[in-house]
Protein backbone atom coordinates (compact mmCIF):
# COMPACT_ATOMS: atom_id res chain seq x y z
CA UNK A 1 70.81 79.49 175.45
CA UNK A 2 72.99 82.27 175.64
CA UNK A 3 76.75 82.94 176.59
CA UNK A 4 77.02 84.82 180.49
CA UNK A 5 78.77 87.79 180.88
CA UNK A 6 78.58 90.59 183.29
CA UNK A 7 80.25 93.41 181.67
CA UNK A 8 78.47 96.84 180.73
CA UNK A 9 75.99 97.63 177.68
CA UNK A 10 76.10 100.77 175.71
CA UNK A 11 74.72 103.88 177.10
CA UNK A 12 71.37 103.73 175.74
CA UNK A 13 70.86 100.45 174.94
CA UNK A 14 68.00 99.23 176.90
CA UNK A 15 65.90 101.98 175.81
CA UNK A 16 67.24 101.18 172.13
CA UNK A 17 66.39 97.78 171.68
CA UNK A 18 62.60 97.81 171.62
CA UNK A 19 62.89 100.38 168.91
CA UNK A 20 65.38 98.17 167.06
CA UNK A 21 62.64 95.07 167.59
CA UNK A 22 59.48 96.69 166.46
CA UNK A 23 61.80 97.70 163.44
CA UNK A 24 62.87 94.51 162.60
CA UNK A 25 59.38 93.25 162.92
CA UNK A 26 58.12 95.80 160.48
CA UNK A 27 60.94 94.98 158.06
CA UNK A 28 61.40 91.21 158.11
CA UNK A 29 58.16 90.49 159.59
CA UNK A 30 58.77 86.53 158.19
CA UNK A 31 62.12 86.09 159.09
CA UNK A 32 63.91 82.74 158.96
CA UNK A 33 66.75 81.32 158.04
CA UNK A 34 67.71 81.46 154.41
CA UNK A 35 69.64 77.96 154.55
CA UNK A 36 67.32 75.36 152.49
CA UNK A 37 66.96 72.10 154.38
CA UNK A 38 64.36 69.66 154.81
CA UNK A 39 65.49 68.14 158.31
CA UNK A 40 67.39 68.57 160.84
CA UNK A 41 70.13 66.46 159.78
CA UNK A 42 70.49 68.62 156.16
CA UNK A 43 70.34 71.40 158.42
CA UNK A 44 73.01 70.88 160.42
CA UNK A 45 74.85 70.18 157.41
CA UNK A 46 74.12 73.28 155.36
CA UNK A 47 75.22 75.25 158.77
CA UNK A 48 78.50 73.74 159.16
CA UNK A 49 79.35 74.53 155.04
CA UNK A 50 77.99 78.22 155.93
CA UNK A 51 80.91 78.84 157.67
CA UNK A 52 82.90 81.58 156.41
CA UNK A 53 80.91 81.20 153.28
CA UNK A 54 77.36 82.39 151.87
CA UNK A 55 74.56 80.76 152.06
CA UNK A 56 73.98 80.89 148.39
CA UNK A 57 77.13 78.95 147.94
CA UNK A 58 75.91 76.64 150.14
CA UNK A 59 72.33 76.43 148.66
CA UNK A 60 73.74 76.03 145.49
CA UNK A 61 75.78 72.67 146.34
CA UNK A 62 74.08 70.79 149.02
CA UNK A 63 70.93 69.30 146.48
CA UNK A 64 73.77 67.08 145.31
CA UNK A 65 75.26 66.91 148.22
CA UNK A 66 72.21 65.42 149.81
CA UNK A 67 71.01 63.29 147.16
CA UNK A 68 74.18 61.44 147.46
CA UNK A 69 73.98 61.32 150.94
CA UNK A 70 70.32 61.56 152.47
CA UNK A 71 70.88 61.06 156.04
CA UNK A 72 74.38 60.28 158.67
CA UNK A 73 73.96 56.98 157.73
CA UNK A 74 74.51 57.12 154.43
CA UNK A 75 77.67 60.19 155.11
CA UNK A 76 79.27 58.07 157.92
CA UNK A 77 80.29 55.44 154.48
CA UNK A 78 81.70 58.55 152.85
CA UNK A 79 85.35 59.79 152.82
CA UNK A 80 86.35 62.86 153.01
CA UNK A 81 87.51 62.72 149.29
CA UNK A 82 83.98 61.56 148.28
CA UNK A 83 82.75 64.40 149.77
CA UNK A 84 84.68 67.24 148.53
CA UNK A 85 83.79 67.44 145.05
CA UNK A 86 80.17 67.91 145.45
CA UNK A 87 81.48 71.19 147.93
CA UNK A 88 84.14 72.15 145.72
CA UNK A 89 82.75 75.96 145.62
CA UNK A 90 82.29 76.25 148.99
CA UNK A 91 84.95 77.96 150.89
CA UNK A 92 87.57 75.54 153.19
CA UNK A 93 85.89 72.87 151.75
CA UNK A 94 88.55 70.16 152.47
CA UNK A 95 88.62 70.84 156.02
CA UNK A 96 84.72 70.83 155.96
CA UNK A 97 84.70 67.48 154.05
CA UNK A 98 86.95 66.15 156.72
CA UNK A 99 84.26 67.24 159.54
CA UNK A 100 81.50 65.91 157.53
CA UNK A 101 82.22 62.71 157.39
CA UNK A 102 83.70 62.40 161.36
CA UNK A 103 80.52 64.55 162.56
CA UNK A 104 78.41 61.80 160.41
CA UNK A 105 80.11 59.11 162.27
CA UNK A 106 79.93 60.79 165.74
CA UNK A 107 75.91 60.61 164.54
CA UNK A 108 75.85 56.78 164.22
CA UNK A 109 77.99 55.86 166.85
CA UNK A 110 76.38 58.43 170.54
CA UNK A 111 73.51 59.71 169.03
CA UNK A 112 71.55 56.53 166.63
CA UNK A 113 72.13 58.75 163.22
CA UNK A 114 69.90 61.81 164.74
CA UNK A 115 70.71 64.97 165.34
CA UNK A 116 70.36 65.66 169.20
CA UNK A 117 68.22 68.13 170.61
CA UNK A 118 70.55 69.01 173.22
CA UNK A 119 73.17 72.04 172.96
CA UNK A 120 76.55 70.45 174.24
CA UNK A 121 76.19 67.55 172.15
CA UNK A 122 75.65 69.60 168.93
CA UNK A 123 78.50 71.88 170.37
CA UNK A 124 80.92 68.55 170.61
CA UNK A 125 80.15 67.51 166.97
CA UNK A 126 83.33 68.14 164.58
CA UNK A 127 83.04 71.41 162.53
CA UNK A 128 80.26 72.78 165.17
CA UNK A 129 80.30 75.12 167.56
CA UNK A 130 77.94 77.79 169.29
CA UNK A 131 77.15 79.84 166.65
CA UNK A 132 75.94 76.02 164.92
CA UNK A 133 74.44 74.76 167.84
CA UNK A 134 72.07 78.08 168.26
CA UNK A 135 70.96 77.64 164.80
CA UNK A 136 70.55 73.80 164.33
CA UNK A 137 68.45 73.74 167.81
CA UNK A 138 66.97 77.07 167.08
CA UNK A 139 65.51 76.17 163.66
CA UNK A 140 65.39 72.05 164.03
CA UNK A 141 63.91 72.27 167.42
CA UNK A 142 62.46 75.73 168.47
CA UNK A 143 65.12 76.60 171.16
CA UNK A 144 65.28 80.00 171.73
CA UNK A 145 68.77 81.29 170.71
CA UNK A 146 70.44 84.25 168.80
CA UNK A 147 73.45 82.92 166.64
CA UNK A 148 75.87 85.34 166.13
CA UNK A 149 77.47 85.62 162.70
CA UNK A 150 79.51 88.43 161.52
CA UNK A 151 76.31 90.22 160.24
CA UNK A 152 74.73 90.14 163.94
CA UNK A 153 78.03 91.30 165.52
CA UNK A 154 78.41 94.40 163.21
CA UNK A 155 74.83 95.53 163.66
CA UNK A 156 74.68 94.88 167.01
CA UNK A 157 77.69 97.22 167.57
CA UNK A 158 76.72 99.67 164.67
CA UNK A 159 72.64 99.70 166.65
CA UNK A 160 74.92 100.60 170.17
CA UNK A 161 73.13 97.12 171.46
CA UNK A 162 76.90 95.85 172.41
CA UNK A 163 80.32 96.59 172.33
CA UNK A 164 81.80 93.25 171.85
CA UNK A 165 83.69 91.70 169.60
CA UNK A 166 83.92 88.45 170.60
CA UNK A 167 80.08 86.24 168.99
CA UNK A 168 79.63 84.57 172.71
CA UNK A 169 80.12 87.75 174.54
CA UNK A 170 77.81 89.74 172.03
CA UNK A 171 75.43 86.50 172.33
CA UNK A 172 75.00 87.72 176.31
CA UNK A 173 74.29 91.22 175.83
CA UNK A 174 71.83 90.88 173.17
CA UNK A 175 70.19 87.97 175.15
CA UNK A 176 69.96 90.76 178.13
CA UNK A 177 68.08 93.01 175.64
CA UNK A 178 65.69 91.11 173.85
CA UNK A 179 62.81 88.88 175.27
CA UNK A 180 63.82 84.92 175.20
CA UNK A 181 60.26 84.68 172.95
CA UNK A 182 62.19 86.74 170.24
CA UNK A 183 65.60 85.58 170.14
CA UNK A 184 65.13 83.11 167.16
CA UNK A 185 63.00 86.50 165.11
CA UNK A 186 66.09 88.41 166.13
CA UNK A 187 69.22 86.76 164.82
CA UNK A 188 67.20 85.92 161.31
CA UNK A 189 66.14 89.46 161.20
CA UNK A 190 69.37 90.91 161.95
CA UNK A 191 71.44 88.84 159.31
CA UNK A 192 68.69 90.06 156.40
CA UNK A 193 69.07 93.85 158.02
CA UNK A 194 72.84 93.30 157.17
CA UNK A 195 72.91 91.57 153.93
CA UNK A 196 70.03 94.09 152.23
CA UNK A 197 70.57 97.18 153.94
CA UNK A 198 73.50 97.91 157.17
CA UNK A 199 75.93 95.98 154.86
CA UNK A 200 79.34 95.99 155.63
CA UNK A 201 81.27 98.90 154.40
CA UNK A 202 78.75 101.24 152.79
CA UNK A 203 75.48 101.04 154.54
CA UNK A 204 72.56 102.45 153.24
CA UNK A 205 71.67 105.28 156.18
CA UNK A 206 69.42 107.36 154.60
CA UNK A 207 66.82 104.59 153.46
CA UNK A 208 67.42 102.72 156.54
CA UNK A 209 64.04 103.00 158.80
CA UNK A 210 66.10 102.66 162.24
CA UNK A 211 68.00 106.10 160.86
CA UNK A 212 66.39 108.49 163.90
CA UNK A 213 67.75 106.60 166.93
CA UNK A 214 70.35 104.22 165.34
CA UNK A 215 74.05 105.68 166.72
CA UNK A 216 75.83 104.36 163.83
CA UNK A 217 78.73 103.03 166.05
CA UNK A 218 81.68 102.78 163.85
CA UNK A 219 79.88 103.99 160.60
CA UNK A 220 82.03 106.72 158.26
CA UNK A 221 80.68 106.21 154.67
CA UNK A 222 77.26 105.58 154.44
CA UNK A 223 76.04 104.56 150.83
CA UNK A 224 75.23 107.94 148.90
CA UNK A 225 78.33 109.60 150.19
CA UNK A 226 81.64 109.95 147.83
């Protein structure tokens, strides 16, 4: 599912984003997401920690996390102090402990300790949201969505697919450019384009293979420039 909007894409951009697909699908040909989980429940879990945070962090401390806690069941007992020393090195981890344990309840008490396969009742859980919802259905379930994280948003701008700002409204103009069959490929592909190459502040331009048509919106230091 994606967020509705009816304002204007980039000059360009419908012609643009087959090239930027058949690039990513060169590239990142196995794309997925780089959160390790085992079921949907972990999953949602690891997504909720991954907020403003990296997914190593969160790789590094959810074993524990989950061996303690297997399943809502077990993390609807916890407290939020149980909880936040095994996510001590995750960022905001106090208020994420806090929305552990409540989104564990919320589990046991409307949904029988399973994560639903439904968007507004992942979107309703404590600590979730769209961007969670899109990736907990997308991954857990095969619903086609594109999450957008702050990797997506910049090279969705940066590619002249969007000129949002805001993740819903970028959500709708990608989701106007890209076949619903690809959406899930997309968002996966885009966040590894960002972390390994179209990073932040000094992307890499000249070994980038989307170089000959990519606009590079916003872009004024590309890597190998002082």
């Amino acid at each position: 599912m994606t967020a509705k909007t009816t304002a204007r894409l980039p000059a360009g951009a419908k012609a643009r984003a087959p090239q930027v697909l058949a690039a990513l699908q060169t590239l990142y040909p196995d794309a997925r997401t780089e959160l390790q989980f085992s079921n949907p429940f972990e999953l949602l879990v690891a997504t909720v920690l991954s907020a403003q945070a990296t997914d190593v962090s969160v790789n590094a401390a959810t074993p524990a996390l989950f061996a303690r806690y297997p399943d809502a069941q077990a993390m609807s007992l916890a407290e939020p102090a149980d909880l936040e020393p095994l996510i001590r090195t995750i960022g905001l981890y106090r208020g994420k402990a806090r929305n552990l344990a409540a989104l564990a309840r919320l589990l046991i008490e409307r949904h029988g300790g399973e994560v639903p396969n439904d968007f507004e009742a992942v979107v309703a859980l404590p600590g979730a949201g769209r961007k969670t919802a899109n990736v907990v259905l997308s991954n857990a379930y095969g619903y086609p969505a594109i999450a957008v994280d702050t990797h997506v948003g910049r090279l969705a701008r940066r590619l002249g697919l969007s000129v949002q700002t805001n993740p819903d409204k970028v959500e709708a103009d990608l989701g106007r450019l890209f076949p619903r069959d690809c959406w899930v490929f997309l968002h996966h592909a885009l966040i590894l384009h960002g972390r390994r190459v179209c990073v932040a502040r000094k992307p890499d331009c000249p070994a980038c293979s989307m170089r000959g048509f990519c606009p590079k919106v916003g872009v004024t230091q590309p890597a190998g420039q002082p």
